[in-house]
Structure formats: C-alpha cells, structure tokens
N, C-alpha and C. Protein backbone atom coordinates (compact mmCIF):
# COMPACT_ATOMS: atom_id res chain seq x y z
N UNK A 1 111.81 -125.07 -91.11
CA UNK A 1 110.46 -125.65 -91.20
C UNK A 1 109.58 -125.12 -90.09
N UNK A 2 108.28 -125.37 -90.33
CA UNK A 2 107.52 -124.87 -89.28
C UNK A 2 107.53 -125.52 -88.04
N UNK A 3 108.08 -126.96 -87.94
CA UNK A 3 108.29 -127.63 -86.64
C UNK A 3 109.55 -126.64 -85.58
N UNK A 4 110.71 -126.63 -86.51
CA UNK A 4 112.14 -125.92 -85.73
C UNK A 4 111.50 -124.66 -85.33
N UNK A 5 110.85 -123.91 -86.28
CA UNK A 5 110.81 -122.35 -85.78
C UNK A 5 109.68 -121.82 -85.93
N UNK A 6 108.70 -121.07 -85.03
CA UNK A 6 107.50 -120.03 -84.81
C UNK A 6 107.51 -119.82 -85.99
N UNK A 7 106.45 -119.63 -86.77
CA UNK A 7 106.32 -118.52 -88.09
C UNK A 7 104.76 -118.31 -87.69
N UNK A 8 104.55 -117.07 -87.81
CA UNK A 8 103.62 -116.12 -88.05
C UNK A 8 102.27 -116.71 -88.55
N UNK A 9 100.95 -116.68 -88.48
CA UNK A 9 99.99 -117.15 -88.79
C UNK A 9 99.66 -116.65 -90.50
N UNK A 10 100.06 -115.59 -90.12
CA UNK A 10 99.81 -115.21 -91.64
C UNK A 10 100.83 -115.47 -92.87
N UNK A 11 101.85 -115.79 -92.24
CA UNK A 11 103.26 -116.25 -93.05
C UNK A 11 102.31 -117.62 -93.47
N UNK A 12 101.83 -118.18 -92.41
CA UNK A 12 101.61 -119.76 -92.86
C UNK A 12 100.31 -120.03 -93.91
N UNK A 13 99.38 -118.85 -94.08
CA UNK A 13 98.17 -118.19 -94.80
C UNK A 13 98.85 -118.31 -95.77
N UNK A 14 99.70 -117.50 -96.36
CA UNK A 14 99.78 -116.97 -97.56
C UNK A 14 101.16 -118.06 -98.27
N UNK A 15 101.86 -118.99 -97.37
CA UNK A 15 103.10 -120.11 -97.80
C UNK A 15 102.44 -120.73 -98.92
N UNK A 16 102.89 -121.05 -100.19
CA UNK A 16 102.46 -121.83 -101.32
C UNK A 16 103.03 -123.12 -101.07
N UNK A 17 103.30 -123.74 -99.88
CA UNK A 17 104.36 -125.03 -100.01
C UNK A 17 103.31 -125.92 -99.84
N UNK A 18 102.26 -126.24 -100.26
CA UNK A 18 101.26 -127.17 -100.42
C UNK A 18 99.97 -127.19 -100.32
N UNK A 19 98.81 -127.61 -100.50
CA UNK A 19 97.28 -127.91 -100.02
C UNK A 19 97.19 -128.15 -98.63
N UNK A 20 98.26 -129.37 -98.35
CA UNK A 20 98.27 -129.96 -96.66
C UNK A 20 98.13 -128.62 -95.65
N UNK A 21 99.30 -127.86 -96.39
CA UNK A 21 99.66 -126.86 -95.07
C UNK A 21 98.49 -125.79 -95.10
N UNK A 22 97.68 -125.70 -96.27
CA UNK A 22 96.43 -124.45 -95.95
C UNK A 22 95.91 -125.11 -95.76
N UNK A 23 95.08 -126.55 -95.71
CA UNK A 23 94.38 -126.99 -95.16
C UNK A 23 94.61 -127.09 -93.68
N UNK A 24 95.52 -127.29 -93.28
CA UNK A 24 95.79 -127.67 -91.64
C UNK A 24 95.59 -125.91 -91.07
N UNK A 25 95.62 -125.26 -91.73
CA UNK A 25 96.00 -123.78 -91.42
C UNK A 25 94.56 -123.49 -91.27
N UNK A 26 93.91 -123.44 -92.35
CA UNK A 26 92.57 -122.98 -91.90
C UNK A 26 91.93 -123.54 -90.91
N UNK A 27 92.20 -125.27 -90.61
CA UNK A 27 91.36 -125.83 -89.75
C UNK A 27 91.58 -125.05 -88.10
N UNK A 28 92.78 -124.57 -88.19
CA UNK A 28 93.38 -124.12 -86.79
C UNK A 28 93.03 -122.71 -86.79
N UNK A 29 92.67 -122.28 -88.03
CA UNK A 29 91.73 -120.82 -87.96
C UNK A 29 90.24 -120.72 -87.42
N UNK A 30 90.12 -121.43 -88.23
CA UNK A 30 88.52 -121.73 -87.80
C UNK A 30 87.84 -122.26 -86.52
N UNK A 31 89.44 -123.40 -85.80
CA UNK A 31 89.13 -123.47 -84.49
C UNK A 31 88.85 -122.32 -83.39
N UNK A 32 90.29 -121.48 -83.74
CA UNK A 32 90.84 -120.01 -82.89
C UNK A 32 89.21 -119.34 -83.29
N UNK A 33 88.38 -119.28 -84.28
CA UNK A 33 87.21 -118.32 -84.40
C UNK A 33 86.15 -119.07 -83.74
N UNK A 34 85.92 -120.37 -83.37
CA UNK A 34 84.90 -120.86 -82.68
C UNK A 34 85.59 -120.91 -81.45
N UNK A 35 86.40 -120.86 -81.01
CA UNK A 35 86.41 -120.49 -79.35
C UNK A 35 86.51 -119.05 -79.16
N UNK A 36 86.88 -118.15 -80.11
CA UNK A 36 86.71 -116.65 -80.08
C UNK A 36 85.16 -116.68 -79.50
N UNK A 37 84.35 -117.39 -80.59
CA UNK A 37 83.15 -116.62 -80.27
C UNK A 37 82.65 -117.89 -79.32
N UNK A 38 82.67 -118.75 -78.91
CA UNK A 38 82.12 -119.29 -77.77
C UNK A 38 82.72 -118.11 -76.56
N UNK A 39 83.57 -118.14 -76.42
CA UNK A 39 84.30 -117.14 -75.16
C UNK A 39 83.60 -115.31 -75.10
N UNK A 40 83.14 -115.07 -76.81
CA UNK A 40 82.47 -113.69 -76.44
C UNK A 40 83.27 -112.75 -77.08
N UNK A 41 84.38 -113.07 -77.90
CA UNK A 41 85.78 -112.23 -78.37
C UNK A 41 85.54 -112.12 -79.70
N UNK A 42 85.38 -110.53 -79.83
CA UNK A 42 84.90 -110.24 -80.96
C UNK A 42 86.59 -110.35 -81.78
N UNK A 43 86.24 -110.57 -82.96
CA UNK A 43 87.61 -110.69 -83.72
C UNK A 43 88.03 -109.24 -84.38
C-alpha cells in the first residue's frame, strides 16, 4: 500500500485503485505547483 512503501508520484497519477486516491493526488499536485511558483521554480 501506499502507507508501507514510497511509490512514485506518477505511479500514484496513473493507479486506477479509486477516485479517493486521484483526488488526494492531484490536490498534493497542485499544492507542490503553488509553492513551485510562489518560491519562483519554474516547473
């Protein structure tokens, strides 16, 4: 599961194991891109 072991951001993008998990996924994308660009870090 994703609690026991690291998996990959994009492993967790493209996992079909539910709505929950792309929803929680994007929200933590979209965070990582608003502190990208508050900080100045082009993606």
């Amino acid at each position: 599961t994703i609690d026991s072991e690291p998996v990959p951001l994009g492993s967790l993008v493209e996992d079909d194991g539910g709505d929950e998990l792309h929803i929680s996924t994007k929200v933590v994308l979209a965070d990582k891109r608003l502190a990208d660009s508050i900080e100045g870090i082009p993606l």
